[in-house]
Protein backbone atom coordinates (compact mmCIF):
# COMPACT_ATOMS: atom_id res chain seq x y z
CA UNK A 1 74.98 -77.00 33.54
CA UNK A 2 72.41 -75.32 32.29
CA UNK A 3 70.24 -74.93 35.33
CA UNK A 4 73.83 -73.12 37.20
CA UNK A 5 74.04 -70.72 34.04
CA UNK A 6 69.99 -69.55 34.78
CA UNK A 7 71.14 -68.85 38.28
CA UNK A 8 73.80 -67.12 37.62
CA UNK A 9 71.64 -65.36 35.29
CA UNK A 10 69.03 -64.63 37.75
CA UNK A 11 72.02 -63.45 40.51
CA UNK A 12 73.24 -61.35 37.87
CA UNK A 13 70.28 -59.31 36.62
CA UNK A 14 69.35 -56.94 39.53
CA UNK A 15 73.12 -56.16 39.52
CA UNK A 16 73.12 -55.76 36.26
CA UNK A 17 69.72 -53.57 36.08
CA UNK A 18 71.59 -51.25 39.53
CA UNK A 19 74.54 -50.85 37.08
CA UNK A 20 72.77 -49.53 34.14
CA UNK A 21 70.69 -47.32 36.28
CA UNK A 22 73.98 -46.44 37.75
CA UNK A 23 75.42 -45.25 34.43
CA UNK A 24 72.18 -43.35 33.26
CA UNK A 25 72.56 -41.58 36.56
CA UNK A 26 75.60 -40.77 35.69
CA UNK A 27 74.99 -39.52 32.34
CA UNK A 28 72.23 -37.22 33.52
CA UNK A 29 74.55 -35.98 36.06
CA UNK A 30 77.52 -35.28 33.06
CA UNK A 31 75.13 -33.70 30.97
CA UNK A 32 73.98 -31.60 33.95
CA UNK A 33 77.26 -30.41 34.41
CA UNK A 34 78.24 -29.48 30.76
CA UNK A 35 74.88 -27.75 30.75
CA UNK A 36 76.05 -25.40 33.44
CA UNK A 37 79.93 -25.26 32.27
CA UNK A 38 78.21 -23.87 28.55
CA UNK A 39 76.10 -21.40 31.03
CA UNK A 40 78.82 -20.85 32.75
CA UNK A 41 81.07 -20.00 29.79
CA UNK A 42 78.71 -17.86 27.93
CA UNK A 43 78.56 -15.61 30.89
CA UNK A 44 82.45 -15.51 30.67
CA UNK A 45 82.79 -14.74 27.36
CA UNK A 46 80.33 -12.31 27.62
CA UNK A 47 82.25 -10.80 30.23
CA UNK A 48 85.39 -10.94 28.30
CA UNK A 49 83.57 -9.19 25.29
CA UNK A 50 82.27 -6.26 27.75
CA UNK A 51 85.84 -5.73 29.25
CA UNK A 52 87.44 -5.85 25.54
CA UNK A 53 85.07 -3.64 24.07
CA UNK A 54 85.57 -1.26 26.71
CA UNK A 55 89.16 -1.19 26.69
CA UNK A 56 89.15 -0.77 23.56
CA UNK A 57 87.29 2.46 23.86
CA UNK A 58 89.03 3.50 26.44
CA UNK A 59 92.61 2.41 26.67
CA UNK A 60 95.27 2.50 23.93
CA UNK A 61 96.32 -0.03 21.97
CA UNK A 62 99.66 0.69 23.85
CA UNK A 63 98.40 0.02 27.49
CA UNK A 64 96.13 -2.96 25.79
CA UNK A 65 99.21 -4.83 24.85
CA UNK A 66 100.10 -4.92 28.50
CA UNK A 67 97.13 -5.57 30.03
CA UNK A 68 97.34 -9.21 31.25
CA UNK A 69 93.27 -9.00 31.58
CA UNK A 70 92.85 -8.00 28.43
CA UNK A 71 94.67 -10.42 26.58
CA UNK A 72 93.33 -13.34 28.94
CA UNK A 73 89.99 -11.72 27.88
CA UNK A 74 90.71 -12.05 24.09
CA UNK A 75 91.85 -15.52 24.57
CA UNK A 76 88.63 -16.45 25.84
CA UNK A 77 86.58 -14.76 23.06
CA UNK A 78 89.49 -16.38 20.50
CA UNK A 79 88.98 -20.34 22.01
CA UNK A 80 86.55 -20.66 24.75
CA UNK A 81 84.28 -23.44 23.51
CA UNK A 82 81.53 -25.57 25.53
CA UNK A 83 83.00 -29.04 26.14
CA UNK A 84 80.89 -32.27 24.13
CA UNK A 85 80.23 -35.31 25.58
């Protein structure tokens, strides 16, 4: 019995040792990506801010209220937040 559990063992271990360098792969590649999505999103909400600030000079609070961009800009300066693993 014991002798079939140390070959399992040893049939298990390099799939077991592909699967956890599998998963660290993975995770890498994850944190990669949220790396580039916060990037990514401080460039949009600096965007946003530029657009709002100049509307703000520059339109009146009038037109602002129906400017789709402009409120879809605000949103993203009110709740755009980097996603956590």
């Amino acid at each position: 019995m014991a002798e079939a559990g140390e070959r399992a063992w040893k049939e298990m271990t390099p799939a077991a040792t592909q699967f956890e360098a599998a998963v660290k792969e993975i995770n890498r590649a994850h944190g990669t990506i949220l790396g580039a999505n916060a990037q990514e999103l401080a460039g949009l909400k600096e965007l946003a801010q530029a657009y709002v600030t100049a509307a703000d000079q520059f339109s009146s609070e009038e037109d602002r209220a129906k400017d789709d961009l402009y409120l879809q800009a605000q949103l993203v300066l009110e709740t755009a937040e980097p996603a956590e693993l």
